[in-house]
PDB file of N, CA and C in Angstrom:
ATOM      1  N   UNK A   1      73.610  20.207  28.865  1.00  0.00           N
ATOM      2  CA  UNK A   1      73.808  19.164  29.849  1.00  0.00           C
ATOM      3  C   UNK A   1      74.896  19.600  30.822  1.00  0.00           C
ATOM      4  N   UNK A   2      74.466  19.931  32.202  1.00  0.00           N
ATOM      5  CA  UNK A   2      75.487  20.154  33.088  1.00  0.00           C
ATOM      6  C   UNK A   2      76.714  18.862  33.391  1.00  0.00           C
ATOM      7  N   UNK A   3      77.907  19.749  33.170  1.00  0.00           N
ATOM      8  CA  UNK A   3      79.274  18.421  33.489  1.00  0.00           C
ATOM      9  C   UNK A   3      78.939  18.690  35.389  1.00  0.00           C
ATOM     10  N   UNK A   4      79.587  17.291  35.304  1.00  0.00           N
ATOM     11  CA  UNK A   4      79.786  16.539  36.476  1.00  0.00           C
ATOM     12  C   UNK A   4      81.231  16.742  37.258  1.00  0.00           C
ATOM     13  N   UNK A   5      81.824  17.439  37.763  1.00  0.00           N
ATOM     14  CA  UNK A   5      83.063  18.031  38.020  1.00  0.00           C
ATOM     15  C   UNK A   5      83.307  17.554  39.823  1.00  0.00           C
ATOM     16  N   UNK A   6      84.441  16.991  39.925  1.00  0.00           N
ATOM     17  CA  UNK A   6      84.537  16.420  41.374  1.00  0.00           C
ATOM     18  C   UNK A   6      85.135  17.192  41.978  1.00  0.00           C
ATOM     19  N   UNK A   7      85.277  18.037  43.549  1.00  0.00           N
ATOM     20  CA  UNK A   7      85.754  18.759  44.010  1.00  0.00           C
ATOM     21  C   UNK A   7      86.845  17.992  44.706  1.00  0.00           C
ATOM     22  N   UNK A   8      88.334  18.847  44.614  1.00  0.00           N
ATOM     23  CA  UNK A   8      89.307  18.319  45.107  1.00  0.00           C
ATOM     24  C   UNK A   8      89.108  18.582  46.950  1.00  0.00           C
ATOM     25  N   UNK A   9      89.446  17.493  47.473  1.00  0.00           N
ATOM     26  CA  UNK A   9      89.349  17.665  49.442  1.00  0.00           C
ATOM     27  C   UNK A   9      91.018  17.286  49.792  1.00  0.00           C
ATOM     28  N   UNK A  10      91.220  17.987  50.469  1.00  0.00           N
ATOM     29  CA  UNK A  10      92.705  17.168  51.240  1.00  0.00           C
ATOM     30  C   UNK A  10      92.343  16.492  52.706  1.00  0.00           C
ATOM     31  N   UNK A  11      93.332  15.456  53.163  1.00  0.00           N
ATOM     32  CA  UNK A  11      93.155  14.885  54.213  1.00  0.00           C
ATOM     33  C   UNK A  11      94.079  15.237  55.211  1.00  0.00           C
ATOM     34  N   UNK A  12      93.415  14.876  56.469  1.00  0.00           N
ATOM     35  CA  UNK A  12      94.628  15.142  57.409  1.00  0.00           C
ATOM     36  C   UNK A  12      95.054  13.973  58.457  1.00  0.00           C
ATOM     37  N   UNK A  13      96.318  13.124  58.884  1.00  0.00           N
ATOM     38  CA  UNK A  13      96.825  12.947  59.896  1.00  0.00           C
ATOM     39  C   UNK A  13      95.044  12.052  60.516  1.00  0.00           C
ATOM     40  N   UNK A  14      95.156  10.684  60.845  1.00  0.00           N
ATOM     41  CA  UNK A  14      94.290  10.132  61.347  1.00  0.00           C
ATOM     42  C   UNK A  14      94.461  10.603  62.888  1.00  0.00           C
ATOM     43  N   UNK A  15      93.272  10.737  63.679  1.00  0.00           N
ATOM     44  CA  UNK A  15      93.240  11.321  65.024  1.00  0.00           C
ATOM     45  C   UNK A  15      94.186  13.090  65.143  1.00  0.00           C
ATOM     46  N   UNK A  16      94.541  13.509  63.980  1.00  0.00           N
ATOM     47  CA  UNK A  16      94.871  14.937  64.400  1.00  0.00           C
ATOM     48  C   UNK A  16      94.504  15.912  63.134  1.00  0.00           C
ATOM     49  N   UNK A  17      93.615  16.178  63.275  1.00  0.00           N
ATOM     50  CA  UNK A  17      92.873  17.272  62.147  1.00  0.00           C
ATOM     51  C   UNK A  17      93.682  18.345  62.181  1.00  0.00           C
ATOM     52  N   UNK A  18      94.374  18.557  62.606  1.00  0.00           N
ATOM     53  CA  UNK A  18      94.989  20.032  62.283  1.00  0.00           C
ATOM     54  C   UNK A  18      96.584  19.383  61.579  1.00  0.00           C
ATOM     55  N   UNK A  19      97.158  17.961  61.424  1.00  0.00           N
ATOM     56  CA  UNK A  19      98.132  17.672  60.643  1.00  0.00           C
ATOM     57  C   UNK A  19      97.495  17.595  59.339  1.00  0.00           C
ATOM     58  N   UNK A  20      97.632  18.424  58.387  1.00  0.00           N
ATOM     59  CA  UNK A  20      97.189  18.163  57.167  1.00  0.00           C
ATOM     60  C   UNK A  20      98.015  17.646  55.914  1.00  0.00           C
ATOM     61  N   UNK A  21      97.711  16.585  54.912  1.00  0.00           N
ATOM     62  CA  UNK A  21      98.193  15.589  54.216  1.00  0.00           C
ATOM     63  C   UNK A  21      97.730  16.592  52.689  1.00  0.00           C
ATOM     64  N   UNK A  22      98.212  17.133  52.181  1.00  0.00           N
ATOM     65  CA  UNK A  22      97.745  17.558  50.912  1.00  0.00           C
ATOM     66  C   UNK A  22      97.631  16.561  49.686  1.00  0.00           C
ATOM     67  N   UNK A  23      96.895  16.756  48.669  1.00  0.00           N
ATOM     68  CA  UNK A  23      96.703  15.503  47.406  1.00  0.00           C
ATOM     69  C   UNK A  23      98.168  15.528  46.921  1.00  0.00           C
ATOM     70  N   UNK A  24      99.032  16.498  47.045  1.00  0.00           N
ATOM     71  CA  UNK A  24     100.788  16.228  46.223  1.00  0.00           C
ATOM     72  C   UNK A  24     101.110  15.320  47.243  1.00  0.00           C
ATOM     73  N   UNK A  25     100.847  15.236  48.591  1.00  0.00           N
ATOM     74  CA  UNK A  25     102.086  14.526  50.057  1.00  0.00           C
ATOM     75  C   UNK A  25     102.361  15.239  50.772  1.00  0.00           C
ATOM     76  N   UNK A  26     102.639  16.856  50.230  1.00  0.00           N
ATOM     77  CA  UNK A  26     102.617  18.101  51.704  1.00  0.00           C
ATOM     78  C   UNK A  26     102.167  17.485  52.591  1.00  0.00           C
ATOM     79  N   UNK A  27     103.091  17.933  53.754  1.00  0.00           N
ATOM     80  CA  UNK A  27     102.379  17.897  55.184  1.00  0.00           C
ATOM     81  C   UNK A  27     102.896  19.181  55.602  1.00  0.00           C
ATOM     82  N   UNK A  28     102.380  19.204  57.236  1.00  0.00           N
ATOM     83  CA  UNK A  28     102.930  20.729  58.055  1.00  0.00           C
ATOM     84  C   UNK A  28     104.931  20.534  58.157  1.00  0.00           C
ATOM     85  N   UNK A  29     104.983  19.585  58.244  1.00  0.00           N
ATOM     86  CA  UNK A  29     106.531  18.884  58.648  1.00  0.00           C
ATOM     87  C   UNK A  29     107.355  19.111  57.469  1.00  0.00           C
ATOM     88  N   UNK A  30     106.743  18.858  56.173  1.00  0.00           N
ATOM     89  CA  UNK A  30     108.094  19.268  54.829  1.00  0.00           C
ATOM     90  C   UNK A  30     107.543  20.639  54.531  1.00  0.00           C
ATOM     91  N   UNK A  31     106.789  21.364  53.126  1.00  0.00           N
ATOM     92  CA  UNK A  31     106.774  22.144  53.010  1.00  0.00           C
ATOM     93  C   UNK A  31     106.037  22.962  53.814  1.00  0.00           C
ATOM     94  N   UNK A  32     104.915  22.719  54.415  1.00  0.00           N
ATOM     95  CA  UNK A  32     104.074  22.885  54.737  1.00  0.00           C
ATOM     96  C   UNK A  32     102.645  23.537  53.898  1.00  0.00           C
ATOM     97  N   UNK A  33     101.908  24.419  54.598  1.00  0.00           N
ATOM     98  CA  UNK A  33     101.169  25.417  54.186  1.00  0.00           C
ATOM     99  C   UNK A  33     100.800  26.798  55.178  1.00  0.00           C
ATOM    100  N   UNK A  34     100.651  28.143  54.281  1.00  0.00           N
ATOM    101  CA  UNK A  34     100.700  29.232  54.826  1.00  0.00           C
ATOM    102  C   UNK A  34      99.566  29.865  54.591  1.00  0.00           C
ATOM    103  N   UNK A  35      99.189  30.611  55.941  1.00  0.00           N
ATOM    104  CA  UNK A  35      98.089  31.222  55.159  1.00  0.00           C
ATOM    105  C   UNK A  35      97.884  32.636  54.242  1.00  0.00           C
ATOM    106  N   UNK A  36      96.850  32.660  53.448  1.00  0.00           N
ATOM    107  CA  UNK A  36      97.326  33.158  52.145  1.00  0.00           C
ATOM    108  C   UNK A  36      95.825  33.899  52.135  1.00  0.00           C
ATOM    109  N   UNK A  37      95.790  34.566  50.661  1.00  0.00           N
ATOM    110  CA  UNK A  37      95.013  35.437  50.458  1.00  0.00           C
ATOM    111  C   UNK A  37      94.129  34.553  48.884  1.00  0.00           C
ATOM    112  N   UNK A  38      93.468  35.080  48.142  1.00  0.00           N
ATOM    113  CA  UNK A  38      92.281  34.482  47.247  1.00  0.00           C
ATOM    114  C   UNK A  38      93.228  33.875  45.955  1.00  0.00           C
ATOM    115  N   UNK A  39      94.585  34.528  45.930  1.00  0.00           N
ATOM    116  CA  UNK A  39      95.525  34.311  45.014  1.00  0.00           C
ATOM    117  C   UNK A  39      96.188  33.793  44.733  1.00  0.00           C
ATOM    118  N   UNK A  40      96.615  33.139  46.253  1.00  0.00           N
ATOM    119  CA  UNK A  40      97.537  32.431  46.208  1.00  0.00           C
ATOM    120  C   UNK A  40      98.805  32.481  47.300  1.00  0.00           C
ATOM    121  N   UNK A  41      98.603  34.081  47.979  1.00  0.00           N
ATOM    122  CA  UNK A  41     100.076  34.678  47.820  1.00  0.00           C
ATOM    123  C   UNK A  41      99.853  34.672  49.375  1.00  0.00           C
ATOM    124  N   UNK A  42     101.086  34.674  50.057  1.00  0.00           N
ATOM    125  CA  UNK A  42     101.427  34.257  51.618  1.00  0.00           C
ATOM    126  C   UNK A  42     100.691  35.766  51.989  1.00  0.00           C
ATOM    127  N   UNK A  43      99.722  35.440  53.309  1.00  0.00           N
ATOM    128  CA  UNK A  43      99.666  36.886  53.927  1.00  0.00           C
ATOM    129  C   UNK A  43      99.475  36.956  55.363  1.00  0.00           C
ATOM    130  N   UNK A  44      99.838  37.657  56.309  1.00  0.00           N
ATOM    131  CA  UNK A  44      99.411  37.718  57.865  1.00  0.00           C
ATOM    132  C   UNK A  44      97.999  37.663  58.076  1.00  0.00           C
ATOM    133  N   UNK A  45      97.333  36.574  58.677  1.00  0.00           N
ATOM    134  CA  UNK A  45      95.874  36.471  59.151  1.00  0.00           C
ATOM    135  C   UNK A  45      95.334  37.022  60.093  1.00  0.00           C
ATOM    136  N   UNK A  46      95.773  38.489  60.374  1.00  0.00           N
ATOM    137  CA  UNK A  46      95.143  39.606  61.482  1.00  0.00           C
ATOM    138  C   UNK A  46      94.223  40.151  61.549  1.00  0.00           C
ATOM    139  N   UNK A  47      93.531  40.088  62.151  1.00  0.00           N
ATOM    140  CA  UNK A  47      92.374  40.796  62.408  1.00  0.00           C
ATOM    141  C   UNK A  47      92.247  42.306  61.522  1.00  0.00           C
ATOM    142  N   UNK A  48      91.424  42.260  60.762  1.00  0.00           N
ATOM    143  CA  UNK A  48      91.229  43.549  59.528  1.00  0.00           C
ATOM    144  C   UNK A  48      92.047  43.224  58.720  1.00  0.00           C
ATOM    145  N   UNK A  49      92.696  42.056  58.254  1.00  0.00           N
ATOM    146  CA  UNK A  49      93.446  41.753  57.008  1.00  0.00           C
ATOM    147  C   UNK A  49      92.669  41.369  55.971  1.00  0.00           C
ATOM    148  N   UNK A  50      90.942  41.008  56.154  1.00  0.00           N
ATOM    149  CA  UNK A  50      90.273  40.308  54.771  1.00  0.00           C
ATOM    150  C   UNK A  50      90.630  38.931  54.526  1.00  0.00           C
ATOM    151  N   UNK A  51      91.553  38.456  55.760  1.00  0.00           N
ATOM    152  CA  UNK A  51      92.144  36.733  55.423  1.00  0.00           C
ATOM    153  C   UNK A  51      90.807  36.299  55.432  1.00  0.00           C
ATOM    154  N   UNK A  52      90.501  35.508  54.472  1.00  0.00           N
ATOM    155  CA  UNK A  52      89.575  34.547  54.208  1.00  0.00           C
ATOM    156  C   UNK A  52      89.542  32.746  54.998  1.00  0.00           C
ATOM    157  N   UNK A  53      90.744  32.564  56.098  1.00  0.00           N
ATOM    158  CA  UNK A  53      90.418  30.991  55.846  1.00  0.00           C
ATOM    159  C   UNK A  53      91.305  30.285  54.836  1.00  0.00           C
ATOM    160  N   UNK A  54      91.767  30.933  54.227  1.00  0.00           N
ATOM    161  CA  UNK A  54      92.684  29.908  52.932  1.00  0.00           C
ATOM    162  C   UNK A  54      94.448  29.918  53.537  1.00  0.00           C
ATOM    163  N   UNK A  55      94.837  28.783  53.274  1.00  0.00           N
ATOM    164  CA  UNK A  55      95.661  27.946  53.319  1.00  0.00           C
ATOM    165  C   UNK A  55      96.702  27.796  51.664  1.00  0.00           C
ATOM    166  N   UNK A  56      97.678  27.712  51.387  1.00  0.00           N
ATOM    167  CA  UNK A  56      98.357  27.625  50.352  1.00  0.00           C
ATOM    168  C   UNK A  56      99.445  26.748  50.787  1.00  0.00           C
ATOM    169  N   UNK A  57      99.394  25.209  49.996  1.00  0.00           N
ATOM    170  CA  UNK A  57     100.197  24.762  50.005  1.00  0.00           C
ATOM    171  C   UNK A  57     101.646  24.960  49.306  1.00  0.00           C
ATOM    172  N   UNK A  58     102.905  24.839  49.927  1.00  0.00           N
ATOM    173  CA  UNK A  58     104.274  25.232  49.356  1.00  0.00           C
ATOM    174  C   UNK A  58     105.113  24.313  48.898  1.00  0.00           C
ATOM    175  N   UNK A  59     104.194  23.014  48.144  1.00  0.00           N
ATOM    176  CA  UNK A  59     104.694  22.136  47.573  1.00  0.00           C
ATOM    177  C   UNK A  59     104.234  22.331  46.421  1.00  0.00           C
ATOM    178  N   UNK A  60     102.596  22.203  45.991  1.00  0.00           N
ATOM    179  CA  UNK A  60     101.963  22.147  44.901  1.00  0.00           C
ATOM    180  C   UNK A  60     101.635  23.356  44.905  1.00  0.00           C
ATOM    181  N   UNK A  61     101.191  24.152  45.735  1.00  0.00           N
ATOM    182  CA  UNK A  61     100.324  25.648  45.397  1.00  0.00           C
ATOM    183  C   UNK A  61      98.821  25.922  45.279  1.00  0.00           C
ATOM    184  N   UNK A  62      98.274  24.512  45.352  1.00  0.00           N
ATOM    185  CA  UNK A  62      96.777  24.660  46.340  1.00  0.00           C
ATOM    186  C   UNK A  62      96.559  25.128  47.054  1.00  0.00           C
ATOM    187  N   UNK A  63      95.450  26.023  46.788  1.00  0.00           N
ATOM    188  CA  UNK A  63      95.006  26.909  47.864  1.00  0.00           C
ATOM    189  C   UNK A  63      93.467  26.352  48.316  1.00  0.00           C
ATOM    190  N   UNK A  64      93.914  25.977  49.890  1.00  0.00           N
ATOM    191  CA  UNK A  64      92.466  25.154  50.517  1.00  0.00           C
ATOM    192  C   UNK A  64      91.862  26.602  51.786  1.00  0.00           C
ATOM    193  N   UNK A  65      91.306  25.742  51.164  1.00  0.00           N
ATOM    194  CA  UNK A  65      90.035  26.379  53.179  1.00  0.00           C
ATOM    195  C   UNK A  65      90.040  25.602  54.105  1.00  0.00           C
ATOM    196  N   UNK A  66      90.310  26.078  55.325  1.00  0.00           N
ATOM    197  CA  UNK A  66      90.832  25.689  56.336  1.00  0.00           C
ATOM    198  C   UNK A  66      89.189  25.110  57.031  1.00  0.00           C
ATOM    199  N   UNK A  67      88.177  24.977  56.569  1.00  0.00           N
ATOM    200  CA  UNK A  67      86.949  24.469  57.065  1.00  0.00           C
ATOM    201  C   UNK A  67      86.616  23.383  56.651  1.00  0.00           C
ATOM    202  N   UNK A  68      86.527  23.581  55.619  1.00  0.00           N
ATOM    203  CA  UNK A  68      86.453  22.544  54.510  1.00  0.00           C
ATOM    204  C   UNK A  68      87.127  21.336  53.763  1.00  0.00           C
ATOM    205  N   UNK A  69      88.429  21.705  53.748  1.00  0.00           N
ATOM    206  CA  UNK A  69      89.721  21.295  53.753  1.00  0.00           C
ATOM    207  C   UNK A  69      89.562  21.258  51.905  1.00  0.00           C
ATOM    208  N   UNK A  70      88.725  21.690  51.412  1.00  0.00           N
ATOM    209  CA  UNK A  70      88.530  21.606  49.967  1.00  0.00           C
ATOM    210  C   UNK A  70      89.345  22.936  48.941  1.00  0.00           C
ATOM    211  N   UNK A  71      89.521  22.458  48.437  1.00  0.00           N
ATOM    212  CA  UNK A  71      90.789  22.932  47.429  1.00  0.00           C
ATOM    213  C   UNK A  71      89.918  23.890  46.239  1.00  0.00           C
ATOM    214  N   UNK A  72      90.112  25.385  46.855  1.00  0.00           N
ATOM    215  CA  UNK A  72      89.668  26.134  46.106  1.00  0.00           C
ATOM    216  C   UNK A  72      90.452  26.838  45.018  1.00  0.00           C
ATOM    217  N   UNK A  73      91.653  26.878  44.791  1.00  0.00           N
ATOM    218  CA  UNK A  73      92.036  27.656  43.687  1.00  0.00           C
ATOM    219  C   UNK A  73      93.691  26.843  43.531  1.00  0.00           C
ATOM    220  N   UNK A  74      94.696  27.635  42.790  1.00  0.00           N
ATOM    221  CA  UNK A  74      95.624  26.837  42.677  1.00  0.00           C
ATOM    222  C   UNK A  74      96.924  27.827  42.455  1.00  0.00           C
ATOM    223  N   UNK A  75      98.096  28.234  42.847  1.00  0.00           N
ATOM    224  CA  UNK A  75      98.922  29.404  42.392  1.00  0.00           C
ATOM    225  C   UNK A  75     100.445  28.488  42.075  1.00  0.00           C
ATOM    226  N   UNK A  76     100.967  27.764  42.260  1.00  0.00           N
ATOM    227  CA  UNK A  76     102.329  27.023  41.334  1.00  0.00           C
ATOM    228  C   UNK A  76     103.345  27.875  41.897  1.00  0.00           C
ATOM    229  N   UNK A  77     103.355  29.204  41.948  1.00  0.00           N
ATOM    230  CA  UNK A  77     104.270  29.900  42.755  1.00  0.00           C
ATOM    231  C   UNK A  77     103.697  30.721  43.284  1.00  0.00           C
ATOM    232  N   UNK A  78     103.428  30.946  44.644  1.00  0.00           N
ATOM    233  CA  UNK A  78     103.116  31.458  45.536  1.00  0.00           C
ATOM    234  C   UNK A  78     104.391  32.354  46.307  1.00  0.00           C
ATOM    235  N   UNK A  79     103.835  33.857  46.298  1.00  0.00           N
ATOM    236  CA  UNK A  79     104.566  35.379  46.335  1.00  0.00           C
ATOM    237  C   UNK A  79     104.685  34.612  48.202  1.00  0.00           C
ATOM    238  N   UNK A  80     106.041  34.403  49.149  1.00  0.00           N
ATOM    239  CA  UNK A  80     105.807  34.225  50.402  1.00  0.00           C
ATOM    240  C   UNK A  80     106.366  36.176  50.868  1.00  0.00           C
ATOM    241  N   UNK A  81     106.078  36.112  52.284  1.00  0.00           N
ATOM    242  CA  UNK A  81     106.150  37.628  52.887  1.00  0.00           C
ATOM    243  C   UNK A  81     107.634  37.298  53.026  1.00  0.00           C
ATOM    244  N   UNK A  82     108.623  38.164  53.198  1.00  0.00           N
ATOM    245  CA  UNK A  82     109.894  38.326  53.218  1.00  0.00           C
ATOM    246  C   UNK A  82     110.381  37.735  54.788  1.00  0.00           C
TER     247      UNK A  82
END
């Protein structure tokens, strides 16, 4: 019998989609979020970097997709770039 498993979504800021509200309370204004790599871990989103789109929050350590706004993985401490 397949389980029934609910996918976590974050919200953002009514009328401004790019202020994002994470499920801990993160917003861009306290910890924010950075963008990150499949792991978790802070990385530069340059062109030939393999950035995927993901987002890591620096409150909780959710790691979302920036399309979706759905909460794909999770890192608790997240490695930031120096």
């Amino acid at each position: 019998m397949p389980s029934s498993t609910t996918k976590e979504v974050i919200s953002h800021e009514k009328g401004n989609d790019e202020s994002w509200i994470c499920i801990c309370g993160n917003t861009p204004v306290s910890q924010g979020f950075y963008p990150c790599n499949a792991d978790g871990n802070e990385m530069e989103p340059n062109i030939g970097s393999n950035w995927d789109g993901l987002y890591v929050c620096l409150k909780c350590g959710r790691i979302i997709h920036q399309n979706t706004l759905e909460v794909v993985g999770q890192n608790p401490k997240p490695k930031l770039l120096p």
